[in-house]
PDB file of N, CA and C in Angstrom:
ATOM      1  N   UNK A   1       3.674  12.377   3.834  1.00  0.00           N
ATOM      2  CA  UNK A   1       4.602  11.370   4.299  1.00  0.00           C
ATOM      3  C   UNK A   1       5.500  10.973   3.124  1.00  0.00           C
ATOM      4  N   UNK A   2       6.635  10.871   3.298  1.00  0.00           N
ATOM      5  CA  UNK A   2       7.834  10.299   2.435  1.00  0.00           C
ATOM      6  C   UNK A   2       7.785   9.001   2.513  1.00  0.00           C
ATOM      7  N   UNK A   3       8.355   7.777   1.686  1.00  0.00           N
ATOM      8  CA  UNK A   3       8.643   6.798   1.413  1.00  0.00           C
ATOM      9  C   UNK A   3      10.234   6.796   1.610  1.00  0.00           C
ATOM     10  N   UNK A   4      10.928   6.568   2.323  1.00  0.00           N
ATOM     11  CA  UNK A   4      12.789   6.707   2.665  1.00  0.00           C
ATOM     12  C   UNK A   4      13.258   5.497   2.504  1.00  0.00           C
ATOM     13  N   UNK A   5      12.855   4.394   2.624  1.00  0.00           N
ATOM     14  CA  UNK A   5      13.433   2.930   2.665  1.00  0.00           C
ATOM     15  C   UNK A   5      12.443   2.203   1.790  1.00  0.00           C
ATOM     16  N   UNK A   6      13.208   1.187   1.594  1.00  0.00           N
ATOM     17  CA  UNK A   6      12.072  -0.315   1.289  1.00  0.00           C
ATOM     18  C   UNK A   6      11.356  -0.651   1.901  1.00  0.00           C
ATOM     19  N   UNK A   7      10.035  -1.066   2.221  1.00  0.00           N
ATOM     20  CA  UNK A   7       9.112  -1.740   3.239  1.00  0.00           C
ATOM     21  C   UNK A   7       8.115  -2.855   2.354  1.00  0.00           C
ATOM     22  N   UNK A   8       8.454  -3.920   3.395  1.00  0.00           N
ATOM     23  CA  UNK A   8       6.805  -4.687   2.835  1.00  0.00           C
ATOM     24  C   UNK A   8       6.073  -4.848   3.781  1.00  0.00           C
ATOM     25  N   UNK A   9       4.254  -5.262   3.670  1.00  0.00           N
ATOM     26  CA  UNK A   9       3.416  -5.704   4.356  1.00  0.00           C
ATOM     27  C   UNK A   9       2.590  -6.861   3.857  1.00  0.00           C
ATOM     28  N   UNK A  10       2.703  -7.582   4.604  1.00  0.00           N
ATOM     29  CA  UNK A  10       1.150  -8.684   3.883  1.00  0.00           C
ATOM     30  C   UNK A  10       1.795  -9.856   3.392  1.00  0.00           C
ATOM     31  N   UNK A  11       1.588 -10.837   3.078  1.00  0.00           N
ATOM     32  CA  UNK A  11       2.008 -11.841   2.884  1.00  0.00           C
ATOM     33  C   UNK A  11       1.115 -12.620   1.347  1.00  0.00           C
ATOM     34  N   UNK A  12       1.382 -13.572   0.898  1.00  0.00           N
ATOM     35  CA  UNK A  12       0.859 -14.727  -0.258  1.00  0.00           C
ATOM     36  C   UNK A  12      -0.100 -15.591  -0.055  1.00  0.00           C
ATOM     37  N   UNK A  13      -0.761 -15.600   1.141  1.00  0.00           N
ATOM     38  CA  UNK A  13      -1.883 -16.251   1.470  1.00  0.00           C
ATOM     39  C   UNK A  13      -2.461 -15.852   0.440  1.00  0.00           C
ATOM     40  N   UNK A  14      -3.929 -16.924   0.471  1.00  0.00           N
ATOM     41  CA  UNK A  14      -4.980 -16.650   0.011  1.00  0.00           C
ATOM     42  C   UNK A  14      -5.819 -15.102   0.704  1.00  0.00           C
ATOM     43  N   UNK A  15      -6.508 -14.723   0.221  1.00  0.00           N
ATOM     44  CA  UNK A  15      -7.193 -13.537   0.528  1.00  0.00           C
ATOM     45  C   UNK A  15      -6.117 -12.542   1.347  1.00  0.00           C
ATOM     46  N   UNK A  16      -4.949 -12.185   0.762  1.00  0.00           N
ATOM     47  CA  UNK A  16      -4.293 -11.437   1.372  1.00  0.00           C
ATOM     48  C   UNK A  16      -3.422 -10.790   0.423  1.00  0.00           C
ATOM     49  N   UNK A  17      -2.643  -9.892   0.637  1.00  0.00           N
ATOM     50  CA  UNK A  17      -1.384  -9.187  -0.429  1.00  0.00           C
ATOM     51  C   UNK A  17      -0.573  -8.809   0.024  1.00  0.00           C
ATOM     52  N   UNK A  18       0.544  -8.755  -0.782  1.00  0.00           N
ATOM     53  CA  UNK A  18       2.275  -8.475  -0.532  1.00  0.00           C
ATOM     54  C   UNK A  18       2.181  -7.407  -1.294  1.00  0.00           C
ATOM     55  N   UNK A  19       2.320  -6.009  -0.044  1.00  0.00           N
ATOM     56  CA  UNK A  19       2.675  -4.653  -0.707  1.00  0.00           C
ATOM     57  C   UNK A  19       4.027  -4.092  -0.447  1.00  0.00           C
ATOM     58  N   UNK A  20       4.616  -4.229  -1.140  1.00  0.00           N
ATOM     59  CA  UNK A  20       6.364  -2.865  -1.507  1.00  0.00           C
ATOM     60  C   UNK A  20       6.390  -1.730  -1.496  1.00  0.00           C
ATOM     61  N   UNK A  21       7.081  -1.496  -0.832  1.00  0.00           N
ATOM     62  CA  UNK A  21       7.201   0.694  -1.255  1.00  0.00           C
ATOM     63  C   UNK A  21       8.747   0.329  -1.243  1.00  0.00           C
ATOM     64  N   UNK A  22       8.661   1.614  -2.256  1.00  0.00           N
ATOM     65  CA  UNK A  22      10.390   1.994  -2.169  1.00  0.00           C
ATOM     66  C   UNK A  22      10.170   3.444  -2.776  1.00  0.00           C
ATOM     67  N   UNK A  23      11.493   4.113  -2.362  1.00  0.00           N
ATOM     68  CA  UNK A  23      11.647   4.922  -3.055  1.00  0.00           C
ATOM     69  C   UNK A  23      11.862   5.706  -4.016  1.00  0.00           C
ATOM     70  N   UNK A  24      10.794   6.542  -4.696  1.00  0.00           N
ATOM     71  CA  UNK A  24      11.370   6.745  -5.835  1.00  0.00           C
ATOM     72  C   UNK A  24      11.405   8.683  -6.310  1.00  0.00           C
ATOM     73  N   UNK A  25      12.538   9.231  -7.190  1.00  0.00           N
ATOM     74  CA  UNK A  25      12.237  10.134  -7.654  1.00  0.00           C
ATOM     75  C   UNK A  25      11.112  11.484  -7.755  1.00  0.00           C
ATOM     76  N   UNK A  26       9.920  10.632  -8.257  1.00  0.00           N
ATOM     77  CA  UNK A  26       8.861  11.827  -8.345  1.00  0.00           C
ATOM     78  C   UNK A  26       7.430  11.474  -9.066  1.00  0.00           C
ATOM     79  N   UNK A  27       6.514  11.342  -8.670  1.00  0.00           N
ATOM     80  CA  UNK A  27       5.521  10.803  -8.681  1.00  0.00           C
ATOM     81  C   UNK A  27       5.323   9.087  -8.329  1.00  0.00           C
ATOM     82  N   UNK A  28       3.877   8.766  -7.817  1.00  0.00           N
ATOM     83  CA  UNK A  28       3.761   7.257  -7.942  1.00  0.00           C
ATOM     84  C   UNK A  28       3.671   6.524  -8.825  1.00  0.00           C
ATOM     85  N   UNK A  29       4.491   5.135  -8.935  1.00  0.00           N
ATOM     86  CA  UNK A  29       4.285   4.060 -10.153  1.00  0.00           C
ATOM     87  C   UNK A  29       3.665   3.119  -8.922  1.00  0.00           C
ATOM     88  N   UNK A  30       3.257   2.849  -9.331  1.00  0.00           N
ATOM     89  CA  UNK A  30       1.857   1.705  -9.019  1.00  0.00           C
ATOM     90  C   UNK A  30       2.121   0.446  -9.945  1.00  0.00           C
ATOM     91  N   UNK A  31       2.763  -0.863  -9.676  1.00  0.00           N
ATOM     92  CA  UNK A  31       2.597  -1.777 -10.389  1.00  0.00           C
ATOM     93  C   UNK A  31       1.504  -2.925  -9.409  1.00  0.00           C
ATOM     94  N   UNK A  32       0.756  -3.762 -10.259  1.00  0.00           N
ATOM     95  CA  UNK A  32      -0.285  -4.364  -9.496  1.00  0.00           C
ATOM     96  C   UNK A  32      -0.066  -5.822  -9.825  1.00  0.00           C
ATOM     97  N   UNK A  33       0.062  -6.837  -9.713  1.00  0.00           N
ATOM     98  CA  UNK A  33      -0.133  -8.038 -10.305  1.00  0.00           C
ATOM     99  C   UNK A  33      -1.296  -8.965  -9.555  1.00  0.00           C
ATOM    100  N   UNK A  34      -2.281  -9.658  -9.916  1.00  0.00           N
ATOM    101  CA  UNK A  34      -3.584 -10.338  -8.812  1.00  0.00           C
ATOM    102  C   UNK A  34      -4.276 -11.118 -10.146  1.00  0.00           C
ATOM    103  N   UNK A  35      -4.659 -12.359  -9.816  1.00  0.00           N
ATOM    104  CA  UNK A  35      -5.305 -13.221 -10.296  1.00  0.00           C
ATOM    105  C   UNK A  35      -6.722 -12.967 -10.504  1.00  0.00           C
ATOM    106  N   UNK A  36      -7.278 -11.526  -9.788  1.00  0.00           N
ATOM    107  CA  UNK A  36      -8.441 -11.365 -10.206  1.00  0.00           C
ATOM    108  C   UNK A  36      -8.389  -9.816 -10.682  1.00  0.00           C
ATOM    109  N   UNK A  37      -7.381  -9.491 -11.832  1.00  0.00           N
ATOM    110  CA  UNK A  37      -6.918  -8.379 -12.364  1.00  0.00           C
ATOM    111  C   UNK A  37      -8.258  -7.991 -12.944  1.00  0.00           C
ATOM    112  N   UNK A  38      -8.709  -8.995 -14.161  1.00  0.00           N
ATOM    113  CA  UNK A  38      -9.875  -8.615 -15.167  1.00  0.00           C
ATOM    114  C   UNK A  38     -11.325  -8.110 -14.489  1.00  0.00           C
ATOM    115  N   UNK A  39     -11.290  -8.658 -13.229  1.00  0.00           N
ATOM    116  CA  UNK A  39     -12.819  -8.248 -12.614  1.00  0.00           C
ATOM    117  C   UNK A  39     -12.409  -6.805 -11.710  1.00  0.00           C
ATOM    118  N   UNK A  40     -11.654  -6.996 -11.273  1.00  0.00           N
ATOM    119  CA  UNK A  40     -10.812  -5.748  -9.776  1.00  0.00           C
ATOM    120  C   UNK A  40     -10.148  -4.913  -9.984  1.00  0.00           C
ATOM    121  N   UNK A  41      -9.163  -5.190 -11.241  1.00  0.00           N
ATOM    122  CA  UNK A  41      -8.115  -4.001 -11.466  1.00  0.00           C
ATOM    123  C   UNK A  41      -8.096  -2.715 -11.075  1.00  0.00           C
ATOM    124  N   UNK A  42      -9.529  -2.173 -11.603  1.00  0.00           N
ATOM    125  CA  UNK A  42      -9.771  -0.586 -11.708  1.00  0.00           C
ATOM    126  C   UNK A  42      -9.956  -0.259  -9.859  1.00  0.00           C
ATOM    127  N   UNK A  43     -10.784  -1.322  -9.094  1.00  0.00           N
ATOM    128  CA  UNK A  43     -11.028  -0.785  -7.885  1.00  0.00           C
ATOM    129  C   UNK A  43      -9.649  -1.063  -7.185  1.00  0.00           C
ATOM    130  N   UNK A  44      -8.975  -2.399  -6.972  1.00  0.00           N
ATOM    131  CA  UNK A  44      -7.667  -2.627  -6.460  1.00  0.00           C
ATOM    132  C   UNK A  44      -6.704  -1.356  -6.533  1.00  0.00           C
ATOM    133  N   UNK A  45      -6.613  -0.817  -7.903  1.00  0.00           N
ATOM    134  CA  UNK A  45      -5.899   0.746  -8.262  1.00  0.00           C
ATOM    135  C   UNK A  45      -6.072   1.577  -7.306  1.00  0.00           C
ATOM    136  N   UNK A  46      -7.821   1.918  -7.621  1.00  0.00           N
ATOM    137  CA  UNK A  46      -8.386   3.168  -6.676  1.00  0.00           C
ATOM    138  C   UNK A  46      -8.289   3.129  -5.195  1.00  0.00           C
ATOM    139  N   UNK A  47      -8.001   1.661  -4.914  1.00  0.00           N
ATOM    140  CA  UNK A  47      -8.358   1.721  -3.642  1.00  0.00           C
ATOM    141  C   UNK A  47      -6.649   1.780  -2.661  1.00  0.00           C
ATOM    142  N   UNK A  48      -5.720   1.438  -3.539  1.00  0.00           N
ATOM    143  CA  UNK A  48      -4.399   1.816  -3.275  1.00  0.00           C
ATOM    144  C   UNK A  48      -4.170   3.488  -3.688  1.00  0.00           C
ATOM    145  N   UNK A  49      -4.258   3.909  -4.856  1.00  0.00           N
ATOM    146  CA  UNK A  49      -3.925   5.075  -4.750  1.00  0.00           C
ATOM    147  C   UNK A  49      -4.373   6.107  -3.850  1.00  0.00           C
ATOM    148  N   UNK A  50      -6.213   6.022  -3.491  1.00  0.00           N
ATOM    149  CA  UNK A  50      -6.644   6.581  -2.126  1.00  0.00           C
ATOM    150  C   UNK A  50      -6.322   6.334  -1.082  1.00  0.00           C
ATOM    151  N   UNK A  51      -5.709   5.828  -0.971  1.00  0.00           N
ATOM    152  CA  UNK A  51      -4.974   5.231   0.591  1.00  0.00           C
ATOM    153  C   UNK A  51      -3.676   6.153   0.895  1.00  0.00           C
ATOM    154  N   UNK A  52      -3.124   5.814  -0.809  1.00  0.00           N
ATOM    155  CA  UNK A  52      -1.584   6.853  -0.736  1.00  0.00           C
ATOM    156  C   UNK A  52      -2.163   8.241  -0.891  1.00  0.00           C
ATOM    157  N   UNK A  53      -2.933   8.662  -0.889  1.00  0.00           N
ATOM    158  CA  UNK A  53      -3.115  10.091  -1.213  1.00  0.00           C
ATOM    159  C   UNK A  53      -3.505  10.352   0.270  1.00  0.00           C
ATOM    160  N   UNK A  54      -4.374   9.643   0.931  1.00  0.00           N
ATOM    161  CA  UNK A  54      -4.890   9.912   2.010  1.00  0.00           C
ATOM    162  C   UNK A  54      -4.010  10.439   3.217  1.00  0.00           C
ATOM    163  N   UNK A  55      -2.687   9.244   3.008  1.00  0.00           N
ATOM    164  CA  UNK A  55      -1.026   9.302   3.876  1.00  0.00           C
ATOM    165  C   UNK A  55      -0.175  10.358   3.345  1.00  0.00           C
ATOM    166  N   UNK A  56      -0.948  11.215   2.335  1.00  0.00           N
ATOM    167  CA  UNK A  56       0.244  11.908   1.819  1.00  0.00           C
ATOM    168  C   UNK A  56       1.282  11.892   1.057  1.00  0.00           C
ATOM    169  N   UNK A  57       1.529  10.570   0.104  1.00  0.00           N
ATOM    170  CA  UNK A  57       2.601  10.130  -0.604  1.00  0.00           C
ATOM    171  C   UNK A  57       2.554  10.788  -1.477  1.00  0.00           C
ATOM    172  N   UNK A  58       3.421  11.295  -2.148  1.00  0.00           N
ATOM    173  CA  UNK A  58       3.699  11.923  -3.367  1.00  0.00           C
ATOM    174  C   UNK A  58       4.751  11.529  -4.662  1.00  0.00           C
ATOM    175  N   UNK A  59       5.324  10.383  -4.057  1.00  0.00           N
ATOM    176  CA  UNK A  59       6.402   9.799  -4.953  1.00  0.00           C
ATOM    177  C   UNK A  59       6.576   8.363  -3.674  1.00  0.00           C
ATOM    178  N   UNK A  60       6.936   7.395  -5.122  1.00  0.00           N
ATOM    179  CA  UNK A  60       7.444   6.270  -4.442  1.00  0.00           C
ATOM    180  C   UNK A  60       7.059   4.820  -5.519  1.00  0.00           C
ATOM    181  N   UNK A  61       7.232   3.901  -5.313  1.00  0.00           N
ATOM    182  CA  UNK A  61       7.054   3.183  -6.421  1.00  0.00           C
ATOM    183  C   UNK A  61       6.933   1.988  -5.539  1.00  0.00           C
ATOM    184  N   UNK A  62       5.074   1.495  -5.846  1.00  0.00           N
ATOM    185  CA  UNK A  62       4.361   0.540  -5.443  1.00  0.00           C
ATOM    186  C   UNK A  62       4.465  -0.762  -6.120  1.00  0.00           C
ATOM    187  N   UNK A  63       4.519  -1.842  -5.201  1.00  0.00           N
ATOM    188  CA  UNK A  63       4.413  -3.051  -5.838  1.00  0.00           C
ATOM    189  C   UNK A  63       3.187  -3.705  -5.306  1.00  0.00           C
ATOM    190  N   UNK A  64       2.075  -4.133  -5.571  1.00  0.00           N
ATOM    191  CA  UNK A  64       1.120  -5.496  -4.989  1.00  0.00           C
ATOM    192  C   UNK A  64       0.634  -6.468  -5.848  1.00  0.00           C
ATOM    193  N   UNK A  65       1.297  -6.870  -5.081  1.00  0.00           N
ATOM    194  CA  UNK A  65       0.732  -8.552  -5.661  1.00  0.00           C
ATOM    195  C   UNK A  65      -0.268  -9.337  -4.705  1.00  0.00           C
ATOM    196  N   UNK A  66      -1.615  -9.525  -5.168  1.00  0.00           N
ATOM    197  CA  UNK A  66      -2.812  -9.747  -4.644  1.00  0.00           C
ATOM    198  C   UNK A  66      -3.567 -10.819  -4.698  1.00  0.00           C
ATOM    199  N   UNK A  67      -3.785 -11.580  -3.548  1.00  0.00           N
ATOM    200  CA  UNK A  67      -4.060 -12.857  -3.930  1.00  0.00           C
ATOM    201  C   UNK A  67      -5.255 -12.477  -3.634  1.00  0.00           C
ATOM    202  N   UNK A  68      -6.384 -11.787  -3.963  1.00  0.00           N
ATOM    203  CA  UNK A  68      -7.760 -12.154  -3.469  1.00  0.00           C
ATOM    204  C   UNK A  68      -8.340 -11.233  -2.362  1.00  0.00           C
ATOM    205  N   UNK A  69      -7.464 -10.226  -2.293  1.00  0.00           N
ATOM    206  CA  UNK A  69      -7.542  -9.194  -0.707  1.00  0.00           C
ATOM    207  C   UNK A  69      -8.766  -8.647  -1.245  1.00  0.00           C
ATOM    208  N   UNK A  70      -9.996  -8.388   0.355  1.00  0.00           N
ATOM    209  CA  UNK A  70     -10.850  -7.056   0.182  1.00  0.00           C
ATOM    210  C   UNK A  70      -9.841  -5.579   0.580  1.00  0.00           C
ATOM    211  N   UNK A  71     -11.297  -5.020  -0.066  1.00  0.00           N
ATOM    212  CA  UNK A  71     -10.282  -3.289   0.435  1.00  0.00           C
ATOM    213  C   UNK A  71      -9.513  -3.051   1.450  1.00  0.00           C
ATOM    214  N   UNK A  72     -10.136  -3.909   2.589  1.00  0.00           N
ATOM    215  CA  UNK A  72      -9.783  -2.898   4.242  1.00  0.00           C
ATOM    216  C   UNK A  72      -8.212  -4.186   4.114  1.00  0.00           C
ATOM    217  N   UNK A  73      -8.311  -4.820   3.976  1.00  0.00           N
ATOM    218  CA  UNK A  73      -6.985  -5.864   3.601  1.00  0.00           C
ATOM    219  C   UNK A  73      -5.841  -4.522   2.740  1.00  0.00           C
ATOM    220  N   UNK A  74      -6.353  -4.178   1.433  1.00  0.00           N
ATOM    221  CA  UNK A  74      -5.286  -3.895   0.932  1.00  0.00           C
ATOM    222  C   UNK A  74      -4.957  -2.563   1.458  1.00  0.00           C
ATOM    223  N   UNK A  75      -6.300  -2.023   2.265  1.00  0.00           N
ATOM    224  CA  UNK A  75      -5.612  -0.247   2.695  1.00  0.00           C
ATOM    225  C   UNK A  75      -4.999  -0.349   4.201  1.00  0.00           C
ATOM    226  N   UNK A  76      -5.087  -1.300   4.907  1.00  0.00           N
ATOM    227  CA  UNK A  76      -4.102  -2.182   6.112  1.00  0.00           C
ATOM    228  C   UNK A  76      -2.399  -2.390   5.494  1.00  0.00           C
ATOM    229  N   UNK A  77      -2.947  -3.204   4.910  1.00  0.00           N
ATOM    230  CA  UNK A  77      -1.065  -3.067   3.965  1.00  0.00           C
ATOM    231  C   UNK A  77      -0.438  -2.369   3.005  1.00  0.00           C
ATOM    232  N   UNK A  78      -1.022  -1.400   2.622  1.00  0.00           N
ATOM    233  CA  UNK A  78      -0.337  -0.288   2.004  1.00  0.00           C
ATOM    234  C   UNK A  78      -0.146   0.570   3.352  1.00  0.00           C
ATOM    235  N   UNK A  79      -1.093   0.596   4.255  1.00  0.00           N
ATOM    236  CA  UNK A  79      -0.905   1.976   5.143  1.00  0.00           C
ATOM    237  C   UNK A  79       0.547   0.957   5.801  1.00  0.00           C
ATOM    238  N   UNK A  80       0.416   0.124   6.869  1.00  0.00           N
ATOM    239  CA  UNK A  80       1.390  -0.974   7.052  1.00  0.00           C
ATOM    240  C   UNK A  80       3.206  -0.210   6.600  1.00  0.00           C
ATOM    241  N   UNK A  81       3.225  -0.555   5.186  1.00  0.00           N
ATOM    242  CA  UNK A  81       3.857  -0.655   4.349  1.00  0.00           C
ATOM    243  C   UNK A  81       4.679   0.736   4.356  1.00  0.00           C
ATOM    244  N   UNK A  82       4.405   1.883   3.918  1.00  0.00           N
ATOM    245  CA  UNK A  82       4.426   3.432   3.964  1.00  0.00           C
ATOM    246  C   UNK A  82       4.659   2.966   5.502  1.00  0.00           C
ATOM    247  N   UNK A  83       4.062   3.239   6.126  1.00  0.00           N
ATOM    248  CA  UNK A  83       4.386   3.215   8.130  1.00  0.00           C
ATOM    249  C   UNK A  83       5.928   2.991   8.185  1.00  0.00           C
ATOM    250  N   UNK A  84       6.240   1.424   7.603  1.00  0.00           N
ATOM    251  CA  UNK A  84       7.401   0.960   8.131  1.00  0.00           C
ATOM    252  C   UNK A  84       8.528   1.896   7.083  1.00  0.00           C
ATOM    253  N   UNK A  85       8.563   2.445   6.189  1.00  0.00           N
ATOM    254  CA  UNK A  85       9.288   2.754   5.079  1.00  0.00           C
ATOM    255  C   UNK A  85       9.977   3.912   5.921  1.00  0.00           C
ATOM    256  N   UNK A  86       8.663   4.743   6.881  1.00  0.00           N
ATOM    257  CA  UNK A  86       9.080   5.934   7.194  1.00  0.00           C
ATOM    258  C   UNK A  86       9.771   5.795   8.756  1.00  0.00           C
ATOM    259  N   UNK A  87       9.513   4.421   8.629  1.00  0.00           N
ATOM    260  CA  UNK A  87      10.614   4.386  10.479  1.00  0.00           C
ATOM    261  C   UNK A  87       9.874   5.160  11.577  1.00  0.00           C
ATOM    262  N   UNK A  88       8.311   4.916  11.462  1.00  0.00           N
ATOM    263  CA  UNK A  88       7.427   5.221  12.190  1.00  0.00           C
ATOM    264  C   UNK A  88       7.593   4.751  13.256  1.00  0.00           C
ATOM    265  N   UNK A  89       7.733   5.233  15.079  1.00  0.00           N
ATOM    266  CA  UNK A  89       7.297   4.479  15.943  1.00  0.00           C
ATOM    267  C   UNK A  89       5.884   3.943  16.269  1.00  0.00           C
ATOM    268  N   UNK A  90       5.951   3.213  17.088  1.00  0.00           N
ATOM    269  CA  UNK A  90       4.307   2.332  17.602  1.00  0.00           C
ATOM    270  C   UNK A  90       3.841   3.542  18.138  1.00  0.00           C
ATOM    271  N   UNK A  91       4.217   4.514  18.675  1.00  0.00           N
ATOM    272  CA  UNK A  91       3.688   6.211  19.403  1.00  0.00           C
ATOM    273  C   UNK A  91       3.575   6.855  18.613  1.00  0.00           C
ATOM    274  N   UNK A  92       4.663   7.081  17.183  1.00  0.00           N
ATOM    275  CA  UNK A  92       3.835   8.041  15.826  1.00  0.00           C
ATOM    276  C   UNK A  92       3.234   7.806  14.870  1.00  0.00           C
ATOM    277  N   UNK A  93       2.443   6.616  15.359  1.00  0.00           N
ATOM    278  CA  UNK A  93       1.222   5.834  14.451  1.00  0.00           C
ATOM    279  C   UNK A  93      -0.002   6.621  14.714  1.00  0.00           C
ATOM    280  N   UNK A  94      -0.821   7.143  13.513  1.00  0.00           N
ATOM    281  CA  UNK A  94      -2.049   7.739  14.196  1.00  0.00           C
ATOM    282  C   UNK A  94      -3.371   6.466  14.138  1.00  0.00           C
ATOM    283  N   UNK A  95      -3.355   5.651  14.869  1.00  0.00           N
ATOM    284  CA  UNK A  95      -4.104   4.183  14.630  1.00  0.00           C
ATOM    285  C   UNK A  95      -5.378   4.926  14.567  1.00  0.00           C
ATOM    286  N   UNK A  96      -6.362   4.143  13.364  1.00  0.00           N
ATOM    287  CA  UNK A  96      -7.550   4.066  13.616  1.00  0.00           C
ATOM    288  C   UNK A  96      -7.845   5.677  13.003  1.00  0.00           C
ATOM    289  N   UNK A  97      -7.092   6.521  12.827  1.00  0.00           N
ATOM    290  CA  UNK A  97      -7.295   7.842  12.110  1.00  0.00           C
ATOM    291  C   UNK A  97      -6.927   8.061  10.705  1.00  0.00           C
ATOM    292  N   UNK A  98      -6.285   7.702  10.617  1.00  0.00           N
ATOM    293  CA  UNK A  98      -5.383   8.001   9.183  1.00  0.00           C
ATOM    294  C   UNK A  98      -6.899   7.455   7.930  1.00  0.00           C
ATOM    295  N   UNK A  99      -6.726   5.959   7.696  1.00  0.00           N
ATOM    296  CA  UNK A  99      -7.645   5.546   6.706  1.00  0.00           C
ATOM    297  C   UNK A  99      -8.887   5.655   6.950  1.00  0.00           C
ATOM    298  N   UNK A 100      -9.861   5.715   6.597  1.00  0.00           N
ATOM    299  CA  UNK A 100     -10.959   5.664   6.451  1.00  0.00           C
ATOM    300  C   UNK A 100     -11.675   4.414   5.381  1.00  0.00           C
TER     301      UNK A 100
END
């Protein structure tokens, strides 16, 4: 899957995150910002970049900013996120298949 537009998902609540895609050039940049960087960082990473690998991304340049999200939170709004970028319809959604 390509990244073609800007998209966000998720919002600034508590226990929730604001994820960005945009497009970029050639490979993923991944920027992360979250108040619980020092304990989560490494899994918050893994658990976004497996998500994008899972959808197929190969380039594009991530933003999340994380207030506190569990996994299935942040792989909901990255998948979300990528979805809307690619001008997915509600019919070329594969719900419930894609993530794991």
């Amino acid at each position: 899957m390509q990244i073609e537009k800007n998209a966000v998902a998720g919002t600034l609540e508590s226990s929730d995150a604001l994820v960005t895609v945009e497009p970029a050039e050639q490979g993923i940049e991944l920027e992360i910002s979250s108040s619980v960087m020092n304990q989560y960082g490494r899994q918050i990473r893994q658990t976004v970049l497996e998500t994008l690998d899972r959808l197929d991304v190969k380039s594009g340049k991530v933003t999340v900013v994380d207030k506190g999200a569990l996994d299935c939170t942040l792989k909901a709004r990255v998948e979300c996120a990528v979805f809307r970028s690619c001008d997915k319809s509600a019919a070329g959604i594969p719900w419930g298949g894609v993530i794991q």
